[in-house]
C-alpha atoms as a PDB file:
ATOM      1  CA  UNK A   1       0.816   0.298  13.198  1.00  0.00           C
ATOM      2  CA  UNK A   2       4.234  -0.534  13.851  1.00  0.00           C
ATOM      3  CA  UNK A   3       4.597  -2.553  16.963  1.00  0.00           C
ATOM      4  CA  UNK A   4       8.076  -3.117  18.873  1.00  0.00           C
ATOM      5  CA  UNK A   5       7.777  -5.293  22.234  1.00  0.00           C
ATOM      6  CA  UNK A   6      10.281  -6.835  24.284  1.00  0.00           C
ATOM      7  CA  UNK A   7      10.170  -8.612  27.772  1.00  0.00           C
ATOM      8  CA  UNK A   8      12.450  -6.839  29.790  1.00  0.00           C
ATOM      9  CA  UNK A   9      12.785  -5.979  34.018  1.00  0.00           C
ATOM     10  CA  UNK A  10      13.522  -3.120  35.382  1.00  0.00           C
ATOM     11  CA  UNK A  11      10.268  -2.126  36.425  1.00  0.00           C
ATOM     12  CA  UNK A  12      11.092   1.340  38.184  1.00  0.00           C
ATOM     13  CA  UNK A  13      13.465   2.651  35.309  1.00  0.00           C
ATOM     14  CA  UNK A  14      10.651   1.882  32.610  1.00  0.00           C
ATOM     15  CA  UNK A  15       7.943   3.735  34.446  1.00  0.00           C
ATOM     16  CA  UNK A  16      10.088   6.871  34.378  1.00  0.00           C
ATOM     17  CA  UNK A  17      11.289   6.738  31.099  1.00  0.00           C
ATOM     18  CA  UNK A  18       7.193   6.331  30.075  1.00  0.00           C
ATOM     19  CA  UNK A  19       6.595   9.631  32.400  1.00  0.00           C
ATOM     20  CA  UNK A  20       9.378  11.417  30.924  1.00  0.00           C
ATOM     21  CA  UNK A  21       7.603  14.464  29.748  1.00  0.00           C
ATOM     22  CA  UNK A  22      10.471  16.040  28.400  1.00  0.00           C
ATOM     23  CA  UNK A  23      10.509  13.783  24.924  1.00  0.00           C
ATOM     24  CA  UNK A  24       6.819  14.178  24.760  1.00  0.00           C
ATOM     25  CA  UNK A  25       4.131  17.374  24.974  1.00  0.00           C
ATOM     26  CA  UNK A  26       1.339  15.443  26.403  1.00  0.00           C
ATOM     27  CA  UNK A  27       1.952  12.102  28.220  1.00  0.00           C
ATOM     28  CA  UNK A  28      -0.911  10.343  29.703  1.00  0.00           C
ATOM     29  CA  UNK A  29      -1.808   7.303  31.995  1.00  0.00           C
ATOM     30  CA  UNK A  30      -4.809   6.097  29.824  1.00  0.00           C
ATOM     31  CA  UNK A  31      -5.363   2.876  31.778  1.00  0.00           C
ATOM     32  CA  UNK A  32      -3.628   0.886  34.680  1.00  0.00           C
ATOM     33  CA  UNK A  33      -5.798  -2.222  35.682  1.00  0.00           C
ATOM     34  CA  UNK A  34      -5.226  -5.523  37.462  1.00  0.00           C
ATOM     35  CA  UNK A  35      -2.621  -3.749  39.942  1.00  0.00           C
ATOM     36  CA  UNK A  36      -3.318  -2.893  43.371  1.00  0.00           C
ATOM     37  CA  UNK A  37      -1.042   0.224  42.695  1.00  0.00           C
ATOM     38  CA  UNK A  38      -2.993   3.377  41.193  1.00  0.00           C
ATOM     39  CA  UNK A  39       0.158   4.948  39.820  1.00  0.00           C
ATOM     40  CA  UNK A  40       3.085   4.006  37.289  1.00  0.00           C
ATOM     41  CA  UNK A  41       5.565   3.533  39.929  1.00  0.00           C
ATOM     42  CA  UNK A  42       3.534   1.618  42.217  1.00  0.00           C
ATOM     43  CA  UNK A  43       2.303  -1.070  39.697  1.00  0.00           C
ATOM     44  CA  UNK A  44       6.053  -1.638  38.392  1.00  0.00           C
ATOM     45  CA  UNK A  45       7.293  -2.137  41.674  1.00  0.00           C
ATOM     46  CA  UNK A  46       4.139  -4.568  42.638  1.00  0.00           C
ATOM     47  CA  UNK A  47       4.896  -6.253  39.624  1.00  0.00           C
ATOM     48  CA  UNK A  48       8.495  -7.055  40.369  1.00  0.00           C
ATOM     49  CA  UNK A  49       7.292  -7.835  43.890  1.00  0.00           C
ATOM     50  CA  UNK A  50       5.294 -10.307  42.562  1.00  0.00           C
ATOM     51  CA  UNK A  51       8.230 -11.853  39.836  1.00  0.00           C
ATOM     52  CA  UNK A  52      10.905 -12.237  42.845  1.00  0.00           C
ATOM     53  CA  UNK A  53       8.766 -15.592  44.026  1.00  0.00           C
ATOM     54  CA  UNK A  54       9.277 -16.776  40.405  1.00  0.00           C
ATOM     55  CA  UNK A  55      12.235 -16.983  38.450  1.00  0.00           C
ATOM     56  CA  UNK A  56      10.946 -15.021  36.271  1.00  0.00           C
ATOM     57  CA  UNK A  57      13.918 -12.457  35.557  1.00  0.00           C
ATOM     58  CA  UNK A  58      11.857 -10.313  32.889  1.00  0.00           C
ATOM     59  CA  UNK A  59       8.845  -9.928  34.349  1.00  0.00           C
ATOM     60  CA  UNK A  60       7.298  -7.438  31.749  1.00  0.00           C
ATOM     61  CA  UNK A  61       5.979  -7.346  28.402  1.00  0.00           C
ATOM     62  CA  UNK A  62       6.880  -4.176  27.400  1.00  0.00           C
ATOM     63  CA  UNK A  63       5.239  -3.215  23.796  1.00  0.00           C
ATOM     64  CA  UNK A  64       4.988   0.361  21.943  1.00  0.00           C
ATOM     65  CA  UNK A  65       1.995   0.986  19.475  1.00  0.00           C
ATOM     66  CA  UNK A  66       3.355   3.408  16.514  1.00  0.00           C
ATOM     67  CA  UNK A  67       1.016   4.058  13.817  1.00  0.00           C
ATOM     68  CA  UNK A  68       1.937   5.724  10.653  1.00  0.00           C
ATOM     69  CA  UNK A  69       2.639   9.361  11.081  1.00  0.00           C
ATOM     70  CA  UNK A  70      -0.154  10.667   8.948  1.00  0.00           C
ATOM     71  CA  UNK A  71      -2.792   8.821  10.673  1.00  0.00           C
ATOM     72  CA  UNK A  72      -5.552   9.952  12.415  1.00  0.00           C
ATOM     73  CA  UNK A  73      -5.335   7.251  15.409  1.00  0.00           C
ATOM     74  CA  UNK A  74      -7.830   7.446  18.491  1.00  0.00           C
ATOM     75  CA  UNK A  75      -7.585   5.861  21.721  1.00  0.00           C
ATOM     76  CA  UNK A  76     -10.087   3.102  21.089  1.00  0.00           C
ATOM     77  CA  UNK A  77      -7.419   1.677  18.092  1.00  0.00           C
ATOM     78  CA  UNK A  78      -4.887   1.576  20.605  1.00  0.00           C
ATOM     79  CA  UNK A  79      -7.362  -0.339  22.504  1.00  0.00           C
ATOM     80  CA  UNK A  80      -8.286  -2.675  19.885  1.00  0.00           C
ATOM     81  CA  UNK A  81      -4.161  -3.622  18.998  1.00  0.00           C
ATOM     82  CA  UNK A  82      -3.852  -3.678  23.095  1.00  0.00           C
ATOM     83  CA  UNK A  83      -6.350  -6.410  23.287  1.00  0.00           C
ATOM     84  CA  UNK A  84      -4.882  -8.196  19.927  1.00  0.00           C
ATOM     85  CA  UNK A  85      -2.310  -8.616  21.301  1.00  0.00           C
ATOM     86  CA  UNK A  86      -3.844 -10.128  25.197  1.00  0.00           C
ATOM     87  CA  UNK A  87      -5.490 -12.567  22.969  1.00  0.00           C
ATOM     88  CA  UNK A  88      -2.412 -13.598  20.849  1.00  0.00           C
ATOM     89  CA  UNK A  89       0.008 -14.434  24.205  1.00  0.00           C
ATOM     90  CA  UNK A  90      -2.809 -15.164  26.068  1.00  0.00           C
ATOM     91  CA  UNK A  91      -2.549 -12.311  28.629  1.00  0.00           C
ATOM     92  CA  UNK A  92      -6.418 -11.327  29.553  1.00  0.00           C
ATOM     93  CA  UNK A  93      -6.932 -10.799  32.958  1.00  0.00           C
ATOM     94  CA  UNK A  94      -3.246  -9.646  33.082  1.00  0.00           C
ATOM     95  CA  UNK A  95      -2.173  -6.362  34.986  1.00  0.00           C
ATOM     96  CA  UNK A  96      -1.830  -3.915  32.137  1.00  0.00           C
ATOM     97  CA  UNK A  97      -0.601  -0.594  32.013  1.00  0.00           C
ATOM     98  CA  UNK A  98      -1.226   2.187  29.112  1.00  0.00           C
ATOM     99  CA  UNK A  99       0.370   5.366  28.862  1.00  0.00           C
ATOM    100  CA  UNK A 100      -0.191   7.868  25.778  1.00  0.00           C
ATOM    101  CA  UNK A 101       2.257  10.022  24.121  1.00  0.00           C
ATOM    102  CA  UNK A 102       1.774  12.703  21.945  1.00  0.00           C
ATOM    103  CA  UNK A 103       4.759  14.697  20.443  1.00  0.00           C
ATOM    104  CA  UNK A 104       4.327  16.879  17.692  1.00  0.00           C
ATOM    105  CA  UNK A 105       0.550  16.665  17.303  1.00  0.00           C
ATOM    106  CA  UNK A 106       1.267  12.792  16.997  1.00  0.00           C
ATOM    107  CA  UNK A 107       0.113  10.240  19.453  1.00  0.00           C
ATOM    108  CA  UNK A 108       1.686   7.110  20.193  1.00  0.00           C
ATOM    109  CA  UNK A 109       0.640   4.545  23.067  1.00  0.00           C
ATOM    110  CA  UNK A 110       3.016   1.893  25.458  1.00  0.00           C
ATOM    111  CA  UNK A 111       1.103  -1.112  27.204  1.00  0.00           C
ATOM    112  CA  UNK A 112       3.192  -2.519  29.943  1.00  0.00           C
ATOM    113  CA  UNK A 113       1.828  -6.382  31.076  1.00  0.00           C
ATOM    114  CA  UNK A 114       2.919  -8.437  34.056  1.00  0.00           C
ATOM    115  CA  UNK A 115       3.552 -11.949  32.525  1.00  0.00           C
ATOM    116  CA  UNK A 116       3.631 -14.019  36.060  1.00  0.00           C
ATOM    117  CA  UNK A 117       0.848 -15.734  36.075  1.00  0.00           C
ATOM    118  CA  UNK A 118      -0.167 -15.288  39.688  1.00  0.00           C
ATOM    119  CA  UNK A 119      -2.195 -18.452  40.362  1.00  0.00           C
ATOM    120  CA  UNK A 120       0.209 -20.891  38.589  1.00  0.00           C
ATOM    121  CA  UNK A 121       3.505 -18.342  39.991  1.00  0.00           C
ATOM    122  CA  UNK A 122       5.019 -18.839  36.581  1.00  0.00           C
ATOM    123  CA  UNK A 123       5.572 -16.630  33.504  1.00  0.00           C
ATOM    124  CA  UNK A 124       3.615 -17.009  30.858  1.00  0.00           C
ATOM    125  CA  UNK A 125       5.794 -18.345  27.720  1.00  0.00           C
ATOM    126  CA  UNK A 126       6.091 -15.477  24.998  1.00  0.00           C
ATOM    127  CA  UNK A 127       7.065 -18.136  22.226  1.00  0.00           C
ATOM    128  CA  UNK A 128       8.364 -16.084  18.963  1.00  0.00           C
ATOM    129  CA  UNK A 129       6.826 -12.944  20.282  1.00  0.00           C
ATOM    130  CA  UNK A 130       8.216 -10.740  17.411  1.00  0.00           C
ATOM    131  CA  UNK A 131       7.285 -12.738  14.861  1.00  0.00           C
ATOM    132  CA  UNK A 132       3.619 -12.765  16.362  1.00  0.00           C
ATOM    133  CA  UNK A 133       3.650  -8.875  16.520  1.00  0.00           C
ATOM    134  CA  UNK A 134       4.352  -8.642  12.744  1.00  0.00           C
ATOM    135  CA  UNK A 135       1.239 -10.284  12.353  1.00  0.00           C
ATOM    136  CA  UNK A 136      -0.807  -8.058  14.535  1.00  0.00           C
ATOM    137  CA  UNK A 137       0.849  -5.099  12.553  1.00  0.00           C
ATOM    138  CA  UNK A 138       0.445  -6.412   9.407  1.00  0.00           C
ATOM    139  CA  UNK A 139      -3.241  -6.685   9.933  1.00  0.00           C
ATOM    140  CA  UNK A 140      -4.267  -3.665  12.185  1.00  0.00           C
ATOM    141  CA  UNK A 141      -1.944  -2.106   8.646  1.00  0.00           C
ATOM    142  CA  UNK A 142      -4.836  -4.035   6.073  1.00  0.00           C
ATOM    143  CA  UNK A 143      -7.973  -3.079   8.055  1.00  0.00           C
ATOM    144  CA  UNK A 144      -7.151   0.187   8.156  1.00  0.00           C
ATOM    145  CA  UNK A 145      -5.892   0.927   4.637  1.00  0.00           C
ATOM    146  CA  UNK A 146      -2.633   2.227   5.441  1.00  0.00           C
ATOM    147  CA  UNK A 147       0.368   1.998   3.299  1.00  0.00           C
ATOM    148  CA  UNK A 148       2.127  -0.969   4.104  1.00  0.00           C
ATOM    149  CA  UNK A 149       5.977  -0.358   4.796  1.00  0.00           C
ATOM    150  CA  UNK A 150       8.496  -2.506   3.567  1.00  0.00           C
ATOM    151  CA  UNK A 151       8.939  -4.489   6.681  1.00  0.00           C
ATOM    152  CA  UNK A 152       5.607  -5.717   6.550  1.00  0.00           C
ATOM    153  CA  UNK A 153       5.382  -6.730   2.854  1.00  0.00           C
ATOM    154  CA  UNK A 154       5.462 -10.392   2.027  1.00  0.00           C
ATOM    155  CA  UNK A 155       8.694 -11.210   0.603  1.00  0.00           C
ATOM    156  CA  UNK A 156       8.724 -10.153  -3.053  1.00  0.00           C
ATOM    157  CA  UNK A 157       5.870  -7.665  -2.857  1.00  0.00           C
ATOM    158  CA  UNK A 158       6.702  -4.580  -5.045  1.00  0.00           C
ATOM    159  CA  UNK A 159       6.359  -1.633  -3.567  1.00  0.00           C
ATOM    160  CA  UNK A 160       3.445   0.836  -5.037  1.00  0.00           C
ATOM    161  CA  UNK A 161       4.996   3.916  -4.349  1.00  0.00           C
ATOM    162  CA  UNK A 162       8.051   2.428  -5.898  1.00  0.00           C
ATOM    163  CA  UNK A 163       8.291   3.169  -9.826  1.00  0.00           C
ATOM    164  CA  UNK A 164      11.560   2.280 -12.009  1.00  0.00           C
END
């Protein structure tokens, strides 16, 4: 699974790009917990809210789960690389947002966390966070015996589909 994240702010603009049901056929709130907001909206503006007593000026972990297109991929494996990665930067407990996509009979997931640390009122330190990702990917691409793109290849690891 391919894995892009970035901390970024912005709350309000991110929840309606990740509603925009124009780009996708099917998008879906799969999970918002940890927010006293029940909706999109409501937990991205609670969680800048929150990040304005910090100062904390990206606020969000925003990460996109893309596995290979000819996988079959079920919820529960978006689950299992959602809570990889709350145990690699040490977000459990965090408010977390999930929203499915599904364009062209492929789905694709986004988690959204709130890194401020609300008992501490401090961000929580995403040290090398795209390095840490490739890991996550690399593995999630192992376990479940997909090809492993280039990206993702130790260095000087031939390619198998690759023949001269």
């Amino acid at each position: 699974m391919i894995i892009k994240a970035n901390t970024r702010s912005s709350g309000q603009e991110l929840a309606a790009h990740l509603l925009n049901a124009e780009d996708n056929e099917h998008v879906t709130v799969h999970d918002i917990r940890g927010f006293v907001g029940h909706d999109l909206h409501n937990a991205m503006q609670e969680a800048e809210a929150i990040s304005r007593a910090t100062k904390c000026q990206k606020y969000l972990f925003s990460v996109s789960l893309n596995p290979p297109e000819y996988a079959d991929v079920s919820e529960e494996d978006f689950e299992d690389a959602a809570s990889r990665i709350e145990i690699e930067f040490d977000l459990i407990g965090q408010p977390r947002a999930m929203v499915l996509h599904e364009k062209e009979g492929r789905l694709h997931a986004h988690c959204v966390w709130s890194v401020i640390d609300t008992e501490k009122m401090k961000a929580i330190h995403l040290s090398f966070y795209k390095k840490r990702m490739m890991g996550i990917a690399h593995d999630l691409y192992l376990e479940h015996g997909w090809d492993m793109p280039n990206g993702l290849r130790p260095f000087g690891t031939p390619d198998p589909n690759h023949y001269e």
